[in-house]
N, C-alpha and C. Protein backbone atom coordinates (compact mmCIF):
# COMPACT_ATOMS: atom_id res chain seq x y z
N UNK A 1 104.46 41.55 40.41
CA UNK A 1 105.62 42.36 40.14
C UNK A 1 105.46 42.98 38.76
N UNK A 2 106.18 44.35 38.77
CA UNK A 2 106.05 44.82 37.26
C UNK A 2 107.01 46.58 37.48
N UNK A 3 107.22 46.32 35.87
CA UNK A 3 108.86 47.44 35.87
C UNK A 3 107.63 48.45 35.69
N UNK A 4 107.84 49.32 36.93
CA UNK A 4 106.58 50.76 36.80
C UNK A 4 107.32 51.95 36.19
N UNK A 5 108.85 52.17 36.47
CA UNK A 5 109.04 53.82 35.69
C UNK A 5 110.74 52.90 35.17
N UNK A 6 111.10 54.34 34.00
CA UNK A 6 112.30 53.71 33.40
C UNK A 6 112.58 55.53 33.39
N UNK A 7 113.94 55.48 33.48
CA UNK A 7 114.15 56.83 33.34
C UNK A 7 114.82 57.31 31.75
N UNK A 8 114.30 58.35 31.42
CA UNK A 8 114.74 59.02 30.49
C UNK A 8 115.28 60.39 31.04
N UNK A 9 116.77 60.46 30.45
CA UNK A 9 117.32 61.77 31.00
C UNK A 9 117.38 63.05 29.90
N UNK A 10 116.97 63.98 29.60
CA UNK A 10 116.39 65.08 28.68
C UNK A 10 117.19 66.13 29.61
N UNK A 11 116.97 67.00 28.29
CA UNK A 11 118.14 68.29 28.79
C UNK A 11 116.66 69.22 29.46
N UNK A 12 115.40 69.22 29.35
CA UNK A 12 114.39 70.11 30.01
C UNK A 12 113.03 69.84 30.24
N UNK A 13 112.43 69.71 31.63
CA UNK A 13 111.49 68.93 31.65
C UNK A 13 110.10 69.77 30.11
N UNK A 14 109.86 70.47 30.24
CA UNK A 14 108.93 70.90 29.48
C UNK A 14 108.86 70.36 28.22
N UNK A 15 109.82 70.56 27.90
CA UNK A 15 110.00 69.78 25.83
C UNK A 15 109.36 68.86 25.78
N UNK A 16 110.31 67.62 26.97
CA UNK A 16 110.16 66.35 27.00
C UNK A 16 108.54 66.09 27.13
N UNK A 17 107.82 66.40 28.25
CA UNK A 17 106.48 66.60 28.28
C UNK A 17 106.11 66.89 27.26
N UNK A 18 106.13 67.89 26.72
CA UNK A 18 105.36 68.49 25.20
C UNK A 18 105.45 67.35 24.39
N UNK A 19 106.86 67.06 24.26
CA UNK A 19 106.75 65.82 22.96
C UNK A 19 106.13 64.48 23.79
N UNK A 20 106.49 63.81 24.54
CA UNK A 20 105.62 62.66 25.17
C UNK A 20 104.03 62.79 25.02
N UNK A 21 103.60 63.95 25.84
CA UNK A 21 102.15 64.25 26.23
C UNK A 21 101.73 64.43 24.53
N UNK A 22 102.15 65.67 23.90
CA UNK A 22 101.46 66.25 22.88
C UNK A 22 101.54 65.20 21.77
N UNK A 23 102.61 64.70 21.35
CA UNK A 23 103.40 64.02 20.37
C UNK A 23 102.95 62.74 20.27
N UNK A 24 103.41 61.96 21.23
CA UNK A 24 103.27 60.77 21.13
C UNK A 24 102.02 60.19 21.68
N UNK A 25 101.21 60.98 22.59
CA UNK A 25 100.33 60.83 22.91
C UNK A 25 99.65 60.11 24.61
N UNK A 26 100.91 60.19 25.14
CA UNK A 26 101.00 59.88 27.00
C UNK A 26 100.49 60.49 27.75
N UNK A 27 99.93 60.46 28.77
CA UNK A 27 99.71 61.07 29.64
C UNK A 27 100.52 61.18 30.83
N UNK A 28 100.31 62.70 31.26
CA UNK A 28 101.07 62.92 32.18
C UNK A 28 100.47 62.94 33.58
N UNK A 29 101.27 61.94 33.98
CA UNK A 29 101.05 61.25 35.66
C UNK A 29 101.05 62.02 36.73
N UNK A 30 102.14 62.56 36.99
CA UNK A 30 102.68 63.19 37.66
C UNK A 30 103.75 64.09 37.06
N UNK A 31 103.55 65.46 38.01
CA UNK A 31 104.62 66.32 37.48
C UNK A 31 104.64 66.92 39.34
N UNK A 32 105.54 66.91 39.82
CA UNK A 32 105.47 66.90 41.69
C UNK A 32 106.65 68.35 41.46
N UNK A 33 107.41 68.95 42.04
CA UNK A 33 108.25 69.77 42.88
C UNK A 33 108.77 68.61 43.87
N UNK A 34 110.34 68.41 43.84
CA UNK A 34 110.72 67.48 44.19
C UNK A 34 112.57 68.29 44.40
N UNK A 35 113.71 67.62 45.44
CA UNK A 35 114.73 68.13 45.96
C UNK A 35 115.40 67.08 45.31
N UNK A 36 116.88 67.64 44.79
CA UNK A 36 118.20 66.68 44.65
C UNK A 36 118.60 65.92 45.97
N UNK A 37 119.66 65.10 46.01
CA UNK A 37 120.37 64.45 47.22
C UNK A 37 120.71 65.53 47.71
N UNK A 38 121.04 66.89 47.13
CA UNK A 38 122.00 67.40 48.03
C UNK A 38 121.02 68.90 48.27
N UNK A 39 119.39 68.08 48.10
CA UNK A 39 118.64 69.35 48.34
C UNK A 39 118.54 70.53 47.89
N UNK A 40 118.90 70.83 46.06
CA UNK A 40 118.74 71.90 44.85
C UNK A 40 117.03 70.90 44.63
N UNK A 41 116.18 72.55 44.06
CA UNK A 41 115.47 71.85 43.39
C UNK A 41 115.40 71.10 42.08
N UNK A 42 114.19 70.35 41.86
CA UNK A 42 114.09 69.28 40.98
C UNK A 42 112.35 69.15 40.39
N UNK A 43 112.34 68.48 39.68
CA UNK A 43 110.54 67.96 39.15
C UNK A 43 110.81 66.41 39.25
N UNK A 44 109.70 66.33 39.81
CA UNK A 44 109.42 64.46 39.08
C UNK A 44 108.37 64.23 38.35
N UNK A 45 108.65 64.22 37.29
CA UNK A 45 107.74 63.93 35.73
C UNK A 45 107.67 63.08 35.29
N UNK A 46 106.51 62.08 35.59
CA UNK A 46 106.28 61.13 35.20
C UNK A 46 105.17 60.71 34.16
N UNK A 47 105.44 60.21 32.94
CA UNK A 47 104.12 60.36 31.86
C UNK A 47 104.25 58.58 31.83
N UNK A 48 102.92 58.08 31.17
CA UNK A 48 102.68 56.66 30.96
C UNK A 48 101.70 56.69 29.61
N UNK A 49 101.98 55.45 28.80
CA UNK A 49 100.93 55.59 27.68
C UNK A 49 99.25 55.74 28.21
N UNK A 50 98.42 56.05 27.36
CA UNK A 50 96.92 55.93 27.72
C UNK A 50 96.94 54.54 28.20
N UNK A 51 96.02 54.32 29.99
CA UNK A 51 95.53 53.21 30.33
C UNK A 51 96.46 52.56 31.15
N UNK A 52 97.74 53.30 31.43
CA UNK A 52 99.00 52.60 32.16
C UNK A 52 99.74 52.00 31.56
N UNK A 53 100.42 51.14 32.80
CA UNK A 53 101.68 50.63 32.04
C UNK A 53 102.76 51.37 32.35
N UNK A 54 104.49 51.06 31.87
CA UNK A 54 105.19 51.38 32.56
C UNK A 54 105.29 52.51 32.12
N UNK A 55 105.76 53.46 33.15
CA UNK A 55 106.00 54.94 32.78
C UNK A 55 107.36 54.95 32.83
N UNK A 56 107.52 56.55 31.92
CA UNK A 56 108.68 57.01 31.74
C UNK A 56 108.71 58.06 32.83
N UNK A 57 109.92 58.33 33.46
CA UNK A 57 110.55 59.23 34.48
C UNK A 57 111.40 60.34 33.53
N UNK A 58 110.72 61.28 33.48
CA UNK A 58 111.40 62.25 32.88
C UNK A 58 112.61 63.27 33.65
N UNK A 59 113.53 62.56 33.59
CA UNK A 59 114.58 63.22 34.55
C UNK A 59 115.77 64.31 34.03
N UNK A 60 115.69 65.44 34.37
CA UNK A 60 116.43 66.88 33.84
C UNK A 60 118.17 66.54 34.24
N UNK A 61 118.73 66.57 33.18
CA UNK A 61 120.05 65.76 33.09
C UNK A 61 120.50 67.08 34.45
N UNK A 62 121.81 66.75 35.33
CA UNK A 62 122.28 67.00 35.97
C UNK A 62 123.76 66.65 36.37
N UNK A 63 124.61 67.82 36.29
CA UNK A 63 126.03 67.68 36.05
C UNK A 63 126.20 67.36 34.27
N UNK A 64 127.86 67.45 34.46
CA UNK A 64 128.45 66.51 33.01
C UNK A 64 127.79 65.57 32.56
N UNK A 65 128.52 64.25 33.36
CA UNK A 65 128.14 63.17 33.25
C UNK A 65 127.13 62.82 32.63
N UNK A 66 126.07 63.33 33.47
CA UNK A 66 124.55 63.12 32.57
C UNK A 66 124.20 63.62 31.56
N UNK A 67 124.50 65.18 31.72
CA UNK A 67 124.28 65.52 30.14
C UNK A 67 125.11 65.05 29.09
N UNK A 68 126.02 64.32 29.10
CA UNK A 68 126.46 63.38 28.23
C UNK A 68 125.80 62.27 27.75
N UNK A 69 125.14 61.68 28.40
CA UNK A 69 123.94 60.73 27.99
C UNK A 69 122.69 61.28 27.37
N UNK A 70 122.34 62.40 27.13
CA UNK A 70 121.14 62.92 27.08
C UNK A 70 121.34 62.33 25.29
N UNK A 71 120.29 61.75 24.71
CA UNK A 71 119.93 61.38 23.37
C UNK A 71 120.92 60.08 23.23
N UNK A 72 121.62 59.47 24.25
CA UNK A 72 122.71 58.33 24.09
C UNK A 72 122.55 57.15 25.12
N UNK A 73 121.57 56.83 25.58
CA UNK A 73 121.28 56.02 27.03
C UNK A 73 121.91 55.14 26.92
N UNK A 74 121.66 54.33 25.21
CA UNK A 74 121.66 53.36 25.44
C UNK A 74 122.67 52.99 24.12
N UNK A 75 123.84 53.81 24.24
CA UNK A 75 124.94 53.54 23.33
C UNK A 75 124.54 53.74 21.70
N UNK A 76 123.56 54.45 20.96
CA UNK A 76 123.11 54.30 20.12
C UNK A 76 122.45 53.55 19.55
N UNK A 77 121.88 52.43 20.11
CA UNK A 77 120.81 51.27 20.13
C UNK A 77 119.60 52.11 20.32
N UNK A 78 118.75 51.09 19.58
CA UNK A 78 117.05 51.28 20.01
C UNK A 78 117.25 50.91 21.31
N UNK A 79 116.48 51.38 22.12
CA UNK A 79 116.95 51.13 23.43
C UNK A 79 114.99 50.87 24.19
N UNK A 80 114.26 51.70 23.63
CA UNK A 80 112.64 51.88 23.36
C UNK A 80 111.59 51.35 22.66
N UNK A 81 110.47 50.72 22.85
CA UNK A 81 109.93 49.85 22.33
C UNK A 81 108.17 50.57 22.52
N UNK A 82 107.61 51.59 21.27
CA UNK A 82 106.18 51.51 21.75
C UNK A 82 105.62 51.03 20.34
N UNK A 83 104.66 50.21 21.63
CA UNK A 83 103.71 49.30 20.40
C UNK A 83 102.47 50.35 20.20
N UNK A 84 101.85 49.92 18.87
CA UNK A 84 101.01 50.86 18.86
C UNK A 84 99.78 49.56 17.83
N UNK A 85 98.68 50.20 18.16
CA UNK A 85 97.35 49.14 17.54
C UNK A 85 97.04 49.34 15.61
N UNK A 86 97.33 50.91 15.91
CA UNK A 86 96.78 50.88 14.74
C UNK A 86 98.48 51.95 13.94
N UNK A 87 99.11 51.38 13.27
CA UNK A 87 100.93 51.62 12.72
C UNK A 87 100.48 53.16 12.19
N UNK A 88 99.49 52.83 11.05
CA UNK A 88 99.97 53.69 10.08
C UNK A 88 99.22 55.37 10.64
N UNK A 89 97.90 55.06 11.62
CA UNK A 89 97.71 56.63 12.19
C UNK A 89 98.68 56.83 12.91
N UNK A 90 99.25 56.25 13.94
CA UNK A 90 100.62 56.90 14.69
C UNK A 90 101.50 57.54 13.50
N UNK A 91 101.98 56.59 13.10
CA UNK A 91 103.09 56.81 12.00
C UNK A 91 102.89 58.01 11.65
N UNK A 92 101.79 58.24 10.66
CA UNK A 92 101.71 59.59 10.44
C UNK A 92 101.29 60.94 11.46
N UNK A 93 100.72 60.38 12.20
CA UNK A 93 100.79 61.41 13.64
C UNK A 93 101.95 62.17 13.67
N UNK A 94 102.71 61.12 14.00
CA UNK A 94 104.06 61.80 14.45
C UNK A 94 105.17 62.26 13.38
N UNK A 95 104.77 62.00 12.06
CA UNK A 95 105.20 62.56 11.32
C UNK A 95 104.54 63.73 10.83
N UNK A 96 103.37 64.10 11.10
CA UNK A 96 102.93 65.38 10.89
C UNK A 96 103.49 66.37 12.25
N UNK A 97 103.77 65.71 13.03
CA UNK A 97 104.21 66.71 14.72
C UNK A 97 106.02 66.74 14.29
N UNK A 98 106.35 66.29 13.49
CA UNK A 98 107.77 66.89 12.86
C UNK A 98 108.98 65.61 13.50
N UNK A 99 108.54 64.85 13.95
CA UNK A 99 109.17 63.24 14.62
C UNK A 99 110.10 63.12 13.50
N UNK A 100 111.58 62.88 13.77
CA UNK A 100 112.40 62.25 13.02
C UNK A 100 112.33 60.78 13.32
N UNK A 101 112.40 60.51 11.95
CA UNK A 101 112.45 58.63 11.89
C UNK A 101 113.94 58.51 11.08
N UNK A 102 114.62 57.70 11.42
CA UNK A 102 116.18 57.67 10.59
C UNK A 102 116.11 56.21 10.02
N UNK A 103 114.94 55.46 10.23
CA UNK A 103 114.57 54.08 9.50
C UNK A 103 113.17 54.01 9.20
N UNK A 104 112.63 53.88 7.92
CA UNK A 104 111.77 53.83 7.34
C UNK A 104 110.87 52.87 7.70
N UNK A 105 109.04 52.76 7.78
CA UNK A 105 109.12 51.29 7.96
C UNK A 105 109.18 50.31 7.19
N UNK A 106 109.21 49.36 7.93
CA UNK A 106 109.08 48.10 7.23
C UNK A 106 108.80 46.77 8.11
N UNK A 107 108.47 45.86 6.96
CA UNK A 107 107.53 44.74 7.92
C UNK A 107 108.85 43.72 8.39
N UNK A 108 108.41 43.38 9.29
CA UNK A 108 109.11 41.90 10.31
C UNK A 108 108.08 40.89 10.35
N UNK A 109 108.55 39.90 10.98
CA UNK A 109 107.83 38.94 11.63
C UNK A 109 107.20 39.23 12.61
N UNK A 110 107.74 40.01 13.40
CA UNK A 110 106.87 40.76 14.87
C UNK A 110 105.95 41.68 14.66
N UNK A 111 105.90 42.16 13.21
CA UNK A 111 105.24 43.23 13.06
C UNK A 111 105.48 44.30 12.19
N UNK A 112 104.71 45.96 12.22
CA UNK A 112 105.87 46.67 11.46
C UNK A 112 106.65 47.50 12.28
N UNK A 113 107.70 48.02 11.64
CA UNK A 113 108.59 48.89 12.37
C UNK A 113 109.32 49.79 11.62
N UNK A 114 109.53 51.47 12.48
CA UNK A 114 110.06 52.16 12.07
C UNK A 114 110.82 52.65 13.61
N UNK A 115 111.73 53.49 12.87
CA UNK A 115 112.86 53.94 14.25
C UNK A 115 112.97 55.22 14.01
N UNK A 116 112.48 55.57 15.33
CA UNK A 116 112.30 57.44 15.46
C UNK A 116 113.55 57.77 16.78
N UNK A 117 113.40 59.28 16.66
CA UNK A 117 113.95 59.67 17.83
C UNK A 117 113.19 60.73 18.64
N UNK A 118 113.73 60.66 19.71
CA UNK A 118 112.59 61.17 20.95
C UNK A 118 113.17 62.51 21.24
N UNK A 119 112.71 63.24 21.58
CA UNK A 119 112.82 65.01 22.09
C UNK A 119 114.48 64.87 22.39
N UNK A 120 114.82 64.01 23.26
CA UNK A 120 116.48 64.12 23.77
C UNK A 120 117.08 63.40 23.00
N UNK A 121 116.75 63.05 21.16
CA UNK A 121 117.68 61.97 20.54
C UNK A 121 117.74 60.39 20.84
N UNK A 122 116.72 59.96 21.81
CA UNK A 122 117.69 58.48 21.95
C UNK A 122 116.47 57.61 20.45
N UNK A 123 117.12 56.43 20.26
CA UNK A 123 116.15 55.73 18.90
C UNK A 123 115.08 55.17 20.09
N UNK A 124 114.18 55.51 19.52
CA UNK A 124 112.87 54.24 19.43
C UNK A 124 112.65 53.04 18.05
N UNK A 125 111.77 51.99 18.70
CA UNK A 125 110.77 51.55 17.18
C UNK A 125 109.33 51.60 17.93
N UNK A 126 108.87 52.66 16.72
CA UNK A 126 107.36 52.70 16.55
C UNK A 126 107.11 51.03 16.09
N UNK A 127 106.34 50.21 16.93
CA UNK A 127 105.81 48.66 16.57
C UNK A 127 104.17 48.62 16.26
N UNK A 128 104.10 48.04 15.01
CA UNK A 128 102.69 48.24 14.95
C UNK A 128 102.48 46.51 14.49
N UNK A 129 100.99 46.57 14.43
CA UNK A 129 101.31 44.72 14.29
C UNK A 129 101.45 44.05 12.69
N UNK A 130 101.90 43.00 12.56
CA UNK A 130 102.48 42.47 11.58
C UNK A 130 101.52 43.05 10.01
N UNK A 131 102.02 43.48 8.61
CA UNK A 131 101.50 43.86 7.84
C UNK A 131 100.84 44.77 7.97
N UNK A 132 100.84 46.21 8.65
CA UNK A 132 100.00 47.05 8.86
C UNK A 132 100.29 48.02 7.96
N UNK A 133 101.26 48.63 6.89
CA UNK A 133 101.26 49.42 5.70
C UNK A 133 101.11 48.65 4.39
């Protein structure tokens, strides 16, 4: 058993791609032509880090409702967790690709950590392993 997609809801599939694929550095799985329940079209965009693992479902907010969640999934919590091997080239990766971080890093017991936000606003922590700046 294993959690294969998690959805992220974004106001447009393309961005989201751009920043996942280009940005953070994912690959993109699948990108299909795909129908709503009520049969409007749709995409199913699915990106995963290099090598697998669970993917993200990039899903184009639809109605109110959803676009109300778009950058808020998860009530303003980190809600996202990517680990990364080596902290400080990501780190600056994505701070040269224009990545807002609204927490600086700093070291834990688990490791280091900083808290970014993703194309649609929601927080991440960039995790890198313990003492890595």
């Amino acid at each position: 058993m294993r959690l294969d997609l998690v959805t992220v809801v974004v106001e447009e599939y393309d961005p989201a791609i751009s920043f996942f694929v280009d940005v953070l550095g994912f690959e993109l799985a699948e990108d299909s032509p795909a129908l709503t329940t009520d049969g409007r079209a749709k995409r199913w965009v699915v990106v995963r880090p290099p090598g697998g693992g669970t993917g993200l479902l990039l899903a184009r907010a639809d109605g109110e409702r959803q676009h109300l969640v778009v950058g808020d999934q998860v009530a303003g919590r980190v809600g996202f967790f990517l680990r990364v091997d080596d902290f400080n080239t990501a780190y600056r990766r994505m701070l040269d690709h224009g990545v807002e971080f609204v927490r600086p890093p700093r070291a834990e017991a688990y490791g280091t950590v900083a808290v970014f936000l993703d194309v649609a606003g929601n927080r991440w922590d960039l995790l890198g392993p313990a003492k890595a700046i």
